[in-house]
Protein backbone atom coordinates (compact mmCIF):
# COMPACT_ATOMS: atom_id res chain seq x y z
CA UNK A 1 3.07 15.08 -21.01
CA UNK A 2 2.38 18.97 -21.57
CA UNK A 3 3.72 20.27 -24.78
CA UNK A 4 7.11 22.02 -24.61
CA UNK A 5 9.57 23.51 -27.44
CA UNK A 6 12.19 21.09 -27.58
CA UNK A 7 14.89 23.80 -26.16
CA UNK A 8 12.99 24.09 -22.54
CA UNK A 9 12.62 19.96 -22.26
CA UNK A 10 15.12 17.75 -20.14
CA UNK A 11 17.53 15.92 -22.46
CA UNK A 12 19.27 12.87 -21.05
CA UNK A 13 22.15 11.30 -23.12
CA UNK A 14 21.57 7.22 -22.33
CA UNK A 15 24.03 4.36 -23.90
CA UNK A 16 22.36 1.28 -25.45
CA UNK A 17 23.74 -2.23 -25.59
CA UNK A 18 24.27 -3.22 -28.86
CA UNK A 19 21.20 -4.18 -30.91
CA UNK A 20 18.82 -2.20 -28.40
CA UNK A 21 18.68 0.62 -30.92
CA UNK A 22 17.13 -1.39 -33.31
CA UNK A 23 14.74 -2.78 -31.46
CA UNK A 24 13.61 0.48 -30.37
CA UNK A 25 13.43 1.48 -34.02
CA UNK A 26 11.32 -1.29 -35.21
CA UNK A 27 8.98 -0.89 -32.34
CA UNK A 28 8.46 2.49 -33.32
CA UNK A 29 7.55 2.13 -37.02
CA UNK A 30 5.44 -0.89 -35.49
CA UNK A 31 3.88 2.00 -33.52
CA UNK A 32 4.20 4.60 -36.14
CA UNK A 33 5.43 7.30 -33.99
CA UNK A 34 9.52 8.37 -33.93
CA UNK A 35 12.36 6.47 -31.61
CA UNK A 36 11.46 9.15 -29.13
CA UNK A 37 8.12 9.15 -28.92
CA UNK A 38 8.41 5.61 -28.61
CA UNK A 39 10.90 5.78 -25.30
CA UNK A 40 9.16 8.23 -23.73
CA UNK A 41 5.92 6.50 -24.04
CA UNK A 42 8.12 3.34 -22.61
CA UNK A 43 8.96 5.41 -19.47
CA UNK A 44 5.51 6.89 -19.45
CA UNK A 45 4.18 3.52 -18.94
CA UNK A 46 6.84 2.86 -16.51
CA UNK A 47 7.37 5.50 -14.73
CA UNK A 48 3.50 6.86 -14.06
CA UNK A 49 3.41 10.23 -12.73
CA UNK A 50 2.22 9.76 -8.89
CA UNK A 51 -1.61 10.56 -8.59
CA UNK A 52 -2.78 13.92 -6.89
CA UNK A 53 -4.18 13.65 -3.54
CA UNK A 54 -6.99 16.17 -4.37
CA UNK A 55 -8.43 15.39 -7.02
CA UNK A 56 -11.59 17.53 -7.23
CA UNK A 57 -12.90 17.04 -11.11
CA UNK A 58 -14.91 14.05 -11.07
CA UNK A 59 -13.95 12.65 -14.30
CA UNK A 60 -10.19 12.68 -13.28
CA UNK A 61 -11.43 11.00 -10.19
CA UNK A 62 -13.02 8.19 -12.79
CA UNK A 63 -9.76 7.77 -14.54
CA UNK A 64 -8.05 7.27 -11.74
CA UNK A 65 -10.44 4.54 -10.09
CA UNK A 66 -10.77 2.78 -13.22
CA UNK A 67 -6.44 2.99 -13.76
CA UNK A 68 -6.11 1.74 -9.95
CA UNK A 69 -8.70 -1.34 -10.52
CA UNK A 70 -6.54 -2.41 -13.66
CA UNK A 71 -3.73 -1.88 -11.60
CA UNK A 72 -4.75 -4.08 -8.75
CA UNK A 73 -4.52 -6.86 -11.30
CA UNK A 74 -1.06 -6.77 -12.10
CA UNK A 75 -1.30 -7.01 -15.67
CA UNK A 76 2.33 -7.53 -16.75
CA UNK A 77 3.98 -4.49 -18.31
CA UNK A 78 3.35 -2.98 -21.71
CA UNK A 79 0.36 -5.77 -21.91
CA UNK A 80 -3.04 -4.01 -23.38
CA UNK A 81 -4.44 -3.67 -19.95
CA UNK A 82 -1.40 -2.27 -18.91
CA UNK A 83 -1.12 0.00 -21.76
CA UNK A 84 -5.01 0.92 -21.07
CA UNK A 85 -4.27 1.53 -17.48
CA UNK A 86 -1.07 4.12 -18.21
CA UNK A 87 -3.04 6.44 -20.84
CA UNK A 88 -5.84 6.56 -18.28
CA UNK A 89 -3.50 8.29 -15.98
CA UNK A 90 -2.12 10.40 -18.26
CA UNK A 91 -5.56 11.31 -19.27
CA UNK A 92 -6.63 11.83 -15.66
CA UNK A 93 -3.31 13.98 -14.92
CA UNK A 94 -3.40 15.98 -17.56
CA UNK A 95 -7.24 16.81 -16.77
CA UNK A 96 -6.45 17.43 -13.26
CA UNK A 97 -3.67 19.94 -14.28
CA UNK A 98 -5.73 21.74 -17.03
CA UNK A 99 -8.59 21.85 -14.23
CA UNK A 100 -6.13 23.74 -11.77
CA UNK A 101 -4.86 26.09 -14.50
CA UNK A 102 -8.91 26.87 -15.04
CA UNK A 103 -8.91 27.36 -11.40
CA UNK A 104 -6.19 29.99 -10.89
């Protein structure tokens, strides 16, 4: 995720059933990281951002291969392997965009 000031991110209001909250909140001090770091790395790991079809920096490329043989194991989600799997797509994504803002 690219760093933003909190005034130009989306906000989305969402309703929790009761005692979701908490869970959430003792995940996150589990995780040591705030309730909304903690959802957001949830969706994250969820929700991957869709891989680039031209991916020209080879260690992107790596991440990538290395995320989609994880993948084709269908670890269950949030499991280690899963985990390992998201935050090499992040990684590779965020490479890939830094590489194209190099590139303009």
């Amino acid at each position: 995720m690219s760093e933003q000031s909190a005034q130009n991110q989306d906000k989305f209001i969402v309703r929790l059933p009761d005692g979701l909250r908490d869970r959430i909140r003792l995940a996150a001090e589990s995780n040591h990281r705030s309730m909304n770091a903690e959802v957001v790395a949830l969706l994250e790991e969820n929700y991957p951002a869709p891989i680039p079809e031209n991916i020209s920096d080879p260690a992107a490329r790596m991440l990538f291969w290395l995320a989609k043989r994880i993948r084709r194991r269908s670890p269950k989600p949030g499991s280690p392997r899963d985990k390992q799997a998201a935050l090499y797509e992040r990684i590779a994504g965020d490479i890939s965009e830094r590489m194209k803002d190099i590139g303009e």
